[in-house]
N, C-alpha and C. Protein backbone atom coordinates (compact mmCIF):
# COMPACT_ATOMS: atom_id res chain seq x y z
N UNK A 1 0.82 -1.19 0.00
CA UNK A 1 0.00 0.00 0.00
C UNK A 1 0.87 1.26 0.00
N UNK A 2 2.20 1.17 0.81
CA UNK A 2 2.98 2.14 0.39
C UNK A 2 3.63 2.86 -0.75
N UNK A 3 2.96 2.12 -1.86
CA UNK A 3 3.41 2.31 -2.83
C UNK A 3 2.43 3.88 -3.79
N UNK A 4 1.31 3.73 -3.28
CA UNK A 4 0.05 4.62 -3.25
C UNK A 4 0.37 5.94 -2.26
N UNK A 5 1.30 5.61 -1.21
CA UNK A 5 1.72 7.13 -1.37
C UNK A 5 3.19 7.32 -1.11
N UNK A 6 4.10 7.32 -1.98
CA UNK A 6 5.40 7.47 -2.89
C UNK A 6 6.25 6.73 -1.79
N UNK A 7 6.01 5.73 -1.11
CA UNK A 7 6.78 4.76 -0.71
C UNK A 7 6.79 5.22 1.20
N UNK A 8 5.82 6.02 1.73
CA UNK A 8 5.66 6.59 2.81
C UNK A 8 5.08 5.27 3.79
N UNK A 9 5.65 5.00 4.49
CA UNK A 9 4.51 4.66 5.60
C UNK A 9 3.77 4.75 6.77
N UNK A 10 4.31 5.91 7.00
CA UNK A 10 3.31 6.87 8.21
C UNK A 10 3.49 8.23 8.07
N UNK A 11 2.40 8.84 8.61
CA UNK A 11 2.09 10.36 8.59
C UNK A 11 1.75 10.56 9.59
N UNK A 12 2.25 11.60 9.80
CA UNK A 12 1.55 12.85 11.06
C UNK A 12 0.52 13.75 10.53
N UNK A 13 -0.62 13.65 10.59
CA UNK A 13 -1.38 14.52 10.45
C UNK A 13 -2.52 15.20 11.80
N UNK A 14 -2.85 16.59 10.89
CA UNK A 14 -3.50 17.38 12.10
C UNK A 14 -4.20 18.07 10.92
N UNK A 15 -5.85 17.85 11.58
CA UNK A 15 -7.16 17.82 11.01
C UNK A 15 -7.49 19.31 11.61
N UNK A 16 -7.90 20.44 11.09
CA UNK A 16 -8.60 21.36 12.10
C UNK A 16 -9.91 21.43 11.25
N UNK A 17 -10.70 21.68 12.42
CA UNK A 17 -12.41 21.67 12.34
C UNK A 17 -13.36 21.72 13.52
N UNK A 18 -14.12 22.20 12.92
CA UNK A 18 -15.69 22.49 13.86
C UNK A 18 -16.40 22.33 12.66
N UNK A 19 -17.45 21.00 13.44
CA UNK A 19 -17.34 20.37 14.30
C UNK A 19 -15.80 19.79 14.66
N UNK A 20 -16.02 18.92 15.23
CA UNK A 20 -14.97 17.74 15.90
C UNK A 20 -14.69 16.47 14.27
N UNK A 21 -13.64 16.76 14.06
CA UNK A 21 -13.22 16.01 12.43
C UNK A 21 -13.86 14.48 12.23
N UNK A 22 -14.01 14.20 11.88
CA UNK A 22 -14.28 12.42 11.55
C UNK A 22 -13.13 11.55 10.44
N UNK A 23 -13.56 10.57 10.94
CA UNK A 23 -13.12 9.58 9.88
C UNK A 23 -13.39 9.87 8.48
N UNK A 24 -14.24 9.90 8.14
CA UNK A 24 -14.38 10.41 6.90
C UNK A 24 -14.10 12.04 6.04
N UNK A 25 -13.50 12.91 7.40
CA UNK A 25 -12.78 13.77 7.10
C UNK A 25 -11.11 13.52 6.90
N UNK A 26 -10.32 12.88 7.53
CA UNK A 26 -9.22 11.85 7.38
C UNK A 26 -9.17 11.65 5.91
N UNK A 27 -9.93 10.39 5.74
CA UNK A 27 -9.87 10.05 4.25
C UNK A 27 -9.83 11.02 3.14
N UNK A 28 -10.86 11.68 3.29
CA UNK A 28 -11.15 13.21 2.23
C UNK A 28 -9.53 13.82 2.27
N UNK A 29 -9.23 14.15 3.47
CA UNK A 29 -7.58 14.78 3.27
C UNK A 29 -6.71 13.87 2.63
N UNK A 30 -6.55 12.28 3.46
CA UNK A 30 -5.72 11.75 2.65
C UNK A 30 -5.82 11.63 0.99
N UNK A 31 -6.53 11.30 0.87
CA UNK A 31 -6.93 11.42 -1.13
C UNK A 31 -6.25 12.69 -1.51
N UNK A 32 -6.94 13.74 -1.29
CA UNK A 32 -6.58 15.45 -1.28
C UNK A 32 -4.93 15.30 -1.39
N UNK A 33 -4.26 14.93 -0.12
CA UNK A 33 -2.79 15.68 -0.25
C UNK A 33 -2.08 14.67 0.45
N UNK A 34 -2.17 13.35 0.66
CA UNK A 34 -1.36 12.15 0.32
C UNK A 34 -1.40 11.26 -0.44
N UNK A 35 -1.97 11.30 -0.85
CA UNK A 35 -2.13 9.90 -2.30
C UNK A 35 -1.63 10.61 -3.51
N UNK A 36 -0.61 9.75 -3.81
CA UNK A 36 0.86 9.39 -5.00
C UNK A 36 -0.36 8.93 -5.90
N UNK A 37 -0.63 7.59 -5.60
CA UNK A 37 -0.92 6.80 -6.73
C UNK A 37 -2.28 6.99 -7.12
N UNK A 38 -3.01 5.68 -7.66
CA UNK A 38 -4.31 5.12 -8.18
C UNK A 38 -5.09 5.84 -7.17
N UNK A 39 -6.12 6.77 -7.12
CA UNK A 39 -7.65 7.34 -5.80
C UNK A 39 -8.05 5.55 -5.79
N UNK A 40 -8.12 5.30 -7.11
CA UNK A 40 -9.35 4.43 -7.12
C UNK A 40 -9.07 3.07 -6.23
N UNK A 41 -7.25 2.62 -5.80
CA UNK A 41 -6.74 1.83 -5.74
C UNK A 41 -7.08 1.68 -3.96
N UNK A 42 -7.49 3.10 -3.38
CA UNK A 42 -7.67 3.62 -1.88
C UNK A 42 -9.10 3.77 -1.22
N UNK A 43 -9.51 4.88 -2.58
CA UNK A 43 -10.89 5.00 -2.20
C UNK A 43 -12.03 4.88 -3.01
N UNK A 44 -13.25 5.05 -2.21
CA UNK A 44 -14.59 4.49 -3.14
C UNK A 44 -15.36 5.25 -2.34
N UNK A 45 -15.99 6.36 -2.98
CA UNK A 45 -16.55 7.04 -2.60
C UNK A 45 -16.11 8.31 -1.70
N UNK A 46 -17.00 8.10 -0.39
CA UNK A 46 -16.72 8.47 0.78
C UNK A 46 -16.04 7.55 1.55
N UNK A 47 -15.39 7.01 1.62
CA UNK A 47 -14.75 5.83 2.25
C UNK A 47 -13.70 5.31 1.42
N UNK A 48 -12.93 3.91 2.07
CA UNK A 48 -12.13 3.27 2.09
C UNK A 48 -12.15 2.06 1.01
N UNK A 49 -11.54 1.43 -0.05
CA UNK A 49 -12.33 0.71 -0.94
C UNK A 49 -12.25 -0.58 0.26
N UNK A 50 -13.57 -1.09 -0.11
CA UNK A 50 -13.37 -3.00 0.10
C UNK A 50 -12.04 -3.75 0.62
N UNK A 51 -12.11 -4.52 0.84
CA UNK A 51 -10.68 -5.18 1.46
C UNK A 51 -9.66 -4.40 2.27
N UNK A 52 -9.94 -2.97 2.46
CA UNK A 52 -8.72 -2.17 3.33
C UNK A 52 -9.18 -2.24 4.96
N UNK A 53 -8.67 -2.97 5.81
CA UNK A 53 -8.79 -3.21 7.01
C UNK A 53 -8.12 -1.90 7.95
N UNK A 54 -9.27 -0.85 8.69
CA UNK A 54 -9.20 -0.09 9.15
C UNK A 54 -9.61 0.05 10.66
N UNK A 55 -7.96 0.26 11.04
CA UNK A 55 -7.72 0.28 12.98
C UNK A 55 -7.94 1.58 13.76
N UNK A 56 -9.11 1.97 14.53
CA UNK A 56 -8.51 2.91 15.07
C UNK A 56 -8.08 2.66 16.42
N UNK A 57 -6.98 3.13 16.69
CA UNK A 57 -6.25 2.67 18.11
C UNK A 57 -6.53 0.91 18.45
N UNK A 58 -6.18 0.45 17.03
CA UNK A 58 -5.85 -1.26 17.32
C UNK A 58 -7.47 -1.44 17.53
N UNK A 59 -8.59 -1.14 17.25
CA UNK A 59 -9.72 -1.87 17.00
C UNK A 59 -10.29 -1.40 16.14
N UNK A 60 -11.08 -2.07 15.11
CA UNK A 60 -12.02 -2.49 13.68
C UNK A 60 -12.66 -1.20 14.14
N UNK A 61 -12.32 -0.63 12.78
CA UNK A 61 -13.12 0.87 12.64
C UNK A 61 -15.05 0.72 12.75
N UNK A 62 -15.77 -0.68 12.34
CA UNK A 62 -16.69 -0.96 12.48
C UNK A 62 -17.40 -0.55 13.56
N UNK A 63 -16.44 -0.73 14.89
CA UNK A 63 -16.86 -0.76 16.21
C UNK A 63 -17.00 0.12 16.81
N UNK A 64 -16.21 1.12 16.28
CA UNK A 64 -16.00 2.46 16.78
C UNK A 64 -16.96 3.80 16.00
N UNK A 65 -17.76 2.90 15.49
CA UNK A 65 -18.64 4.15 14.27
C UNK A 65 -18.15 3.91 12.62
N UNK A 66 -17.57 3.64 12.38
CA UNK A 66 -16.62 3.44 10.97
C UNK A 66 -16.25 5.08 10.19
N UNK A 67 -16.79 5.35 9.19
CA UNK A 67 -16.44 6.80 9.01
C UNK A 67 -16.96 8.44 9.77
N UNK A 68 -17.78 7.68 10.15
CA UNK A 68 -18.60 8.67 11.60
C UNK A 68 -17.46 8.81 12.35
N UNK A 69 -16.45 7.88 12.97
CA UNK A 69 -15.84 8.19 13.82
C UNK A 69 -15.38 9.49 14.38
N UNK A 70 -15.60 10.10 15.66
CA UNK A 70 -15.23 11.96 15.65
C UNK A 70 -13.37 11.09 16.10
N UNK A 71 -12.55 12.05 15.56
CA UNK A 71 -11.08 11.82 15.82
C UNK A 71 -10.94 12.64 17.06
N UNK A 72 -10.04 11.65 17.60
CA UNK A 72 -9.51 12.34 18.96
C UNK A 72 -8.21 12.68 18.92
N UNK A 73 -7.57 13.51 19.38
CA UNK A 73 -6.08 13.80 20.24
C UNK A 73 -5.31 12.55 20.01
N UNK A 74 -4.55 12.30 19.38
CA UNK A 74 -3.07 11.62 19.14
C UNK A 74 -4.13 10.01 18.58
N UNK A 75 -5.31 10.20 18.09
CA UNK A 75 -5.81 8.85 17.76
C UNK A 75 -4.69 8.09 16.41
N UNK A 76 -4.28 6.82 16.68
CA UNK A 76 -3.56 5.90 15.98
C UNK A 76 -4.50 5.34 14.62
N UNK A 77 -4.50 5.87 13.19
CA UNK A 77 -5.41 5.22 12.68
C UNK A 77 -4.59 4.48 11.54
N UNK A 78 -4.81 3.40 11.27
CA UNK A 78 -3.82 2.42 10.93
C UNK A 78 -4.91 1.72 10.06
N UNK A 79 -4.35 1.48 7.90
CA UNK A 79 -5.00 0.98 6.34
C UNK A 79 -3.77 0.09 6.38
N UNK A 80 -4.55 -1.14 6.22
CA UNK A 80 -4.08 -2.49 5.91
C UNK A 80 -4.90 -3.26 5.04
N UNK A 81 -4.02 -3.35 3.64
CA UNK A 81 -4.60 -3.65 2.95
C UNK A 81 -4.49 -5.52 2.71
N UNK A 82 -5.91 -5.66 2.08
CA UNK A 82 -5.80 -7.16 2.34
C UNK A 82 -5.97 -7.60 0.76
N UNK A 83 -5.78 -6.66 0.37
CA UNK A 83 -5.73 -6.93 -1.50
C UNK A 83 -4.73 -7.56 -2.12
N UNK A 84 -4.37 -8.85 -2.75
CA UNK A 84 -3.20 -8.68 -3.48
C UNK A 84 -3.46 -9.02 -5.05
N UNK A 85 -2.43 -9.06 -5.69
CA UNK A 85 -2.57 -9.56 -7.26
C UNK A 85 -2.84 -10.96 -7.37
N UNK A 86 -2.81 -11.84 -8.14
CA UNK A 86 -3.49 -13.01 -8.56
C UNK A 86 -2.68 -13.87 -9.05
């Protein structure tokens, strides 16, 4: 997946907003002004494509709201992709 953004594998980022940012504000930036490669290879839509397994602070973004999520203070959010070639 590092290859989608020019061989990086972590970022520091800092979201400002009112309301309180979400998950699906995250993504919107990352597309915006980290993604090197393929959008389409990352995202789908408003969200994350299919198969990208998304942690926040080490638990299934599912659980936590999924793109609803409001981001907190130093939150760990961690794309693992479960895609490969054939």
């Amino acid at each position: 997946m590092e290859l989608l953004f020019g061989g990086v594998k972590e970022f520091d980022v800092t979201l400002e907003s009112d309301p309180q940012p979400r998950l699906r504000d995250l993504i919107a930036h990352i597309k915006a002004n980290l993604l090197k490669g393929k959008p389409e290879l990352f995202v789908q839509g408003d969200t994350v494509l299919p198969g990208i397994l998304v942690l926040i602070n080490d638990s299934d973004w599912e659980l936590e709201g999924g793109i609803e999520y409001e981001l907190q203070d130093m939150d760990n959010i961690l794309f693992i992709s479960t895609l490969h070639g054939g």
